[in-house]
Protein backbone atom coordinates (compact mmCIF):
# COMPACT_ATOMS: atom_id res chain seq x y z
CA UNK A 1 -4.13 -55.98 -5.73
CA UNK A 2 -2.81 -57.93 -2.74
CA UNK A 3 -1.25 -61.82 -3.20
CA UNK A 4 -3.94 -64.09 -1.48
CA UNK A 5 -2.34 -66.10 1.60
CA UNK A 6 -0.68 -69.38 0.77
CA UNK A 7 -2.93 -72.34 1.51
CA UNK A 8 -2.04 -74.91 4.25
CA UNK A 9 -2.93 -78.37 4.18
CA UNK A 10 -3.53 -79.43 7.34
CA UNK A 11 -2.22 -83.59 7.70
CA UNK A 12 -3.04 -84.95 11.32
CA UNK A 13 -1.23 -88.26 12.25
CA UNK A 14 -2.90 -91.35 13.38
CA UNK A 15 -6.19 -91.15 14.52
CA UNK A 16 -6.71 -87.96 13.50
CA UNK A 17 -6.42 -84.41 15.56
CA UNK A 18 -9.67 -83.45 18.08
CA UNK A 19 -11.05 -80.13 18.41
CA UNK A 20 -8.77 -79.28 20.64
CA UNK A 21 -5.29 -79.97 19.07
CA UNK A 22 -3.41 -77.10 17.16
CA UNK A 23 -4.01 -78.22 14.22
CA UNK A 24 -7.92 -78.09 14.32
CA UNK A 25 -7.59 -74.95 16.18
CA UNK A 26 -5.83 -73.65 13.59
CA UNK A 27 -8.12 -74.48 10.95
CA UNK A 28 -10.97 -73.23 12.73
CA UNK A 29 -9.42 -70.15 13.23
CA UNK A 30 -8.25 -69.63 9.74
CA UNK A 31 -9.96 -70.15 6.22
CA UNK A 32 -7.19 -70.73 4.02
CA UNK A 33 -6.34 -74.02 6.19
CA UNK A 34 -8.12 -77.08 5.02
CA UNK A 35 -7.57 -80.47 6.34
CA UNK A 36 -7.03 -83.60 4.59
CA UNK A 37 -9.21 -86.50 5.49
CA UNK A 38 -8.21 -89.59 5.51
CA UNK A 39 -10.73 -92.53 5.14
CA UNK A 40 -9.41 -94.22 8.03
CA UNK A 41 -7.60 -92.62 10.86
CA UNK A 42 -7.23 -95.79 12.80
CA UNK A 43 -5.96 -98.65 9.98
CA UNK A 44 -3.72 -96.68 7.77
CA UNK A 45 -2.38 -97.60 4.93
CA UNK A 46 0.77 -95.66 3.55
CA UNK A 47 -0.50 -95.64 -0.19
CA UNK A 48 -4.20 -94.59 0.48
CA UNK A 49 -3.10 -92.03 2.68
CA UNK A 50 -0.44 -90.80 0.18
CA UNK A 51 -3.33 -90.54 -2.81
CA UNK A 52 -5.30 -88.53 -0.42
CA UNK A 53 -2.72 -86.60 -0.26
CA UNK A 54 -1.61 -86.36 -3.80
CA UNK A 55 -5.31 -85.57 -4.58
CA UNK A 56 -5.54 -82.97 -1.84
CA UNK A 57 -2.65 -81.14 -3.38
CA UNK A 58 -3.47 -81.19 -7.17
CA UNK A 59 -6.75 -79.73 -5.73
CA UNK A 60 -4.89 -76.13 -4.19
CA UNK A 61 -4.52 -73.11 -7.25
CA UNK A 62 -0.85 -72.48 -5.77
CA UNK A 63 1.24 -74.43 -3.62
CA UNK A 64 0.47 -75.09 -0.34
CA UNK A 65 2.18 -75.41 2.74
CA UNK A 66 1.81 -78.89 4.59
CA UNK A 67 1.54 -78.76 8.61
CA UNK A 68 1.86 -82.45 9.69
CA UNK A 69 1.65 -83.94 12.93
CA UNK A 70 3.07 -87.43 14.37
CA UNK A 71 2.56 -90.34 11.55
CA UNK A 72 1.82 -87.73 8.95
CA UNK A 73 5.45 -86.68 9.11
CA UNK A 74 6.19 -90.14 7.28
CA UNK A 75 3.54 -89.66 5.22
CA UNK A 76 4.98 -86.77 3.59
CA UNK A 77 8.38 -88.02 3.50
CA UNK A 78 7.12 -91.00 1.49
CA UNK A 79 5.12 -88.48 -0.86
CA UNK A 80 7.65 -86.20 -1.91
CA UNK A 81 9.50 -88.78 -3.24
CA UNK A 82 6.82 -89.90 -5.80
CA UNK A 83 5.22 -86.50 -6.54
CA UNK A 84 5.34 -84.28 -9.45
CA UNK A 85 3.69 -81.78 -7.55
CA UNK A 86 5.21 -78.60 -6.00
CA UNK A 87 4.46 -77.54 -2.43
CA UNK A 88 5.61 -74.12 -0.61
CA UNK A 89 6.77 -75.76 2.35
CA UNK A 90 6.10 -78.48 5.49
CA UNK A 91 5.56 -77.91 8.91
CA UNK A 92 6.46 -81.22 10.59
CA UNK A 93 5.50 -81.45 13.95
CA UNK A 94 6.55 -84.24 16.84
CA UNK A 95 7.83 -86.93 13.49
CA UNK A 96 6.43 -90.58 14.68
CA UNK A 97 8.78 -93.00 14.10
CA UNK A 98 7.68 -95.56 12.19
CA UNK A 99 10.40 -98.06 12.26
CA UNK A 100 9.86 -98.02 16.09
CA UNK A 101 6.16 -97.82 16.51
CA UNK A 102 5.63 -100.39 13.69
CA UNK A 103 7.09 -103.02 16.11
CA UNK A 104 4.22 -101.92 18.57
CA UNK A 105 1.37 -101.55 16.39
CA UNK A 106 0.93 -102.93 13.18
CA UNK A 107 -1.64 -100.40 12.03
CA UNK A 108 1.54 -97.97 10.63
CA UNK A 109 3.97 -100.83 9.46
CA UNK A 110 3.39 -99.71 5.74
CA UNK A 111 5.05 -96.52 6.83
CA UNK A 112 7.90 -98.35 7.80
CA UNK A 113 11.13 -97.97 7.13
CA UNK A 114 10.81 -93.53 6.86
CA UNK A 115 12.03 -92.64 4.11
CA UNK A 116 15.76 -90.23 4.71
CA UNK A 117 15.99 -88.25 1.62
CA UNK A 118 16.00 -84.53 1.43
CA UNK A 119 12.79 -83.25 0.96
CA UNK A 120 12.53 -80.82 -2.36
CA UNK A 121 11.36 -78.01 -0.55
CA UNK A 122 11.80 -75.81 2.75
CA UNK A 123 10.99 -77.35 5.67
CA UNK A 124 11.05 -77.47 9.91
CA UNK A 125 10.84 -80.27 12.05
CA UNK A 126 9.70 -79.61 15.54
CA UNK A 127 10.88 -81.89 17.92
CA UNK A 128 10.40 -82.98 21.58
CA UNK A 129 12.73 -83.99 24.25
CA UNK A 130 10.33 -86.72 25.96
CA UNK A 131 8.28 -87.71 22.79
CA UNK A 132 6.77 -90.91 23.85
CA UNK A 133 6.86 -91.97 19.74
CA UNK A 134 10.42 -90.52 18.50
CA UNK A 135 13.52 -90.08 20.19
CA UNK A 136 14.99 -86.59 20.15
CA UNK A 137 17.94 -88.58 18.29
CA UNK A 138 16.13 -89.91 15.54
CA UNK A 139 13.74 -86.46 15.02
CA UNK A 140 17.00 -85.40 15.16
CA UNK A 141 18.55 -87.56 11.82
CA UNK A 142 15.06 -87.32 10.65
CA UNK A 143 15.70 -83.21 10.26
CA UNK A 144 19.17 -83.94 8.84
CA UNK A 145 17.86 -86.16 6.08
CA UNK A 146 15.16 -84.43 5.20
CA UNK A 147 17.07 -81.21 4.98
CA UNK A 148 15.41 -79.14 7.29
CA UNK A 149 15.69 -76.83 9.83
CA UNK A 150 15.49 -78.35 13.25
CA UNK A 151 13.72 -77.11 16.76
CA UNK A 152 13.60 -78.29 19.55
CA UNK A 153 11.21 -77.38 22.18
CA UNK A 154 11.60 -79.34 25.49
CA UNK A 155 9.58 -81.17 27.21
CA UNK A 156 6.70 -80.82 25.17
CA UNK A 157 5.67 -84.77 24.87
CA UNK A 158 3.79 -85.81 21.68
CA UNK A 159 3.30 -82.03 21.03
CA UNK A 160 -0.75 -82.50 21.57
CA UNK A 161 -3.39 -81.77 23.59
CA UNK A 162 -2.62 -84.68 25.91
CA UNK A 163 0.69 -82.56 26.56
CA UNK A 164 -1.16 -79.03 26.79
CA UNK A 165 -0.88 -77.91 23.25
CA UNK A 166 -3.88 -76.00 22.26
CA UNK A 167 -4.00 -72.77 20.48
CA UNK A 168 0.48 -72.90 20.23
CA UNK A 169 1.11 -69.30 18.88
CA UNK A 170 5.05 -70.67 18.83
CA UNK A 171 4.01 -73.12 16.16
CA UNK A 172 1.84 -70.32 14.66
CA UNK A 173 5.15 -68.32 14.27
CA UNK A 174 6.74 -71.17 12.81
CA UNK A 175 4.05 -71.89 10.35
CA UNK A 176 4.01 -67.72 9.24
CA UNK A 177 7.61 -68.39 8.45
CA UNK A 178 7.23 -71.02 5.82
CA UNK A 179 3.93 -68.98 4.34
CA UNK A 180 6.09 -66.04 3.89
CA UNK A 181 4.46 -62.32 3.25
């Protein structure tokens, strides 16, 4: 009898991820993704979003692996400090800085400040040298506090369509790492 695949929650950042980002791509592509919808992409609030969440995880049979992108990077770090619940691993991709984009839009302050503790289970942060919404310092500090493994990937942008990420078998790889067998 074979182990089913670990399921991945899929968390896009604000505004959510089109058809043509990785992460819907992904998801199309693969059954055992599922994507967490928030109620609203464009006003979120950091405790709605993180009961989504909660709910969205208590709803898996095993634990799942989160693959966040941008604001949902925060989101998680503010979760796993509240939750009871176990998850395989994270994914977090291109980690929006709250503290910094708070001051431009006010639609993420409740994010702010991002939370620095180490995260209770294995994760990668993906970072980019000319990230428009995190410095490669901070994604940086944000890997060391968090306790996971860092890479960076150049100039990559906001790690989106908008920068030319698509399908992004690299990511893929990364993703297959935290699923394990």
């Amino acid at each position: 009898m074979s182990v089913p695949p670990t399921p991945v929650l899929v968390l896009p950042g604000y505004g959510d991820s089109g058809p043509g980002h990785w992460q819907s791509r992904w998801q199309a592509a693969d059954p055992t993704h599922r994507r967490v919808v928030q109620r609203d992409w464009l006003n979120p609030t950091l405790d709605e979003w993180r009961e989504t969440l909660e709910h969205a995880v208590a709803g898996c049979d095993r634990p799942p692996v989160l693959v966040a992108h941008s604001l949902a990077c925060a989101l998680v770090a503010h979760w796993a400090r509240g939750t009871r619940r176990r998850v395989a691993g994270a994914l977090l991709v291109a980690p929006a800085d709250a503290d910094m984009v708070a001051l431009a839009l006010d639609a993420v302050a409740s994010f702010a400040p991002v939370p620095l503790e180490r995260l209770p289970f294995p994760s990668i942060v993906v970072a980019s040298s000319d990230d428009p919404y995190v410095s490669l310092e901070r994604a940086e500090a944000f890997a060391r506090g968090w306790g996971s493994r860092l890479v960076t990937i150049g100039a990559a942008g906001h790690i989106n369509t908008d920068a030319g990420y698509g399908e992004w078998p690299e990511g893929r790889r990364l993703l297959d790492e935290l699923r394990g067998p």
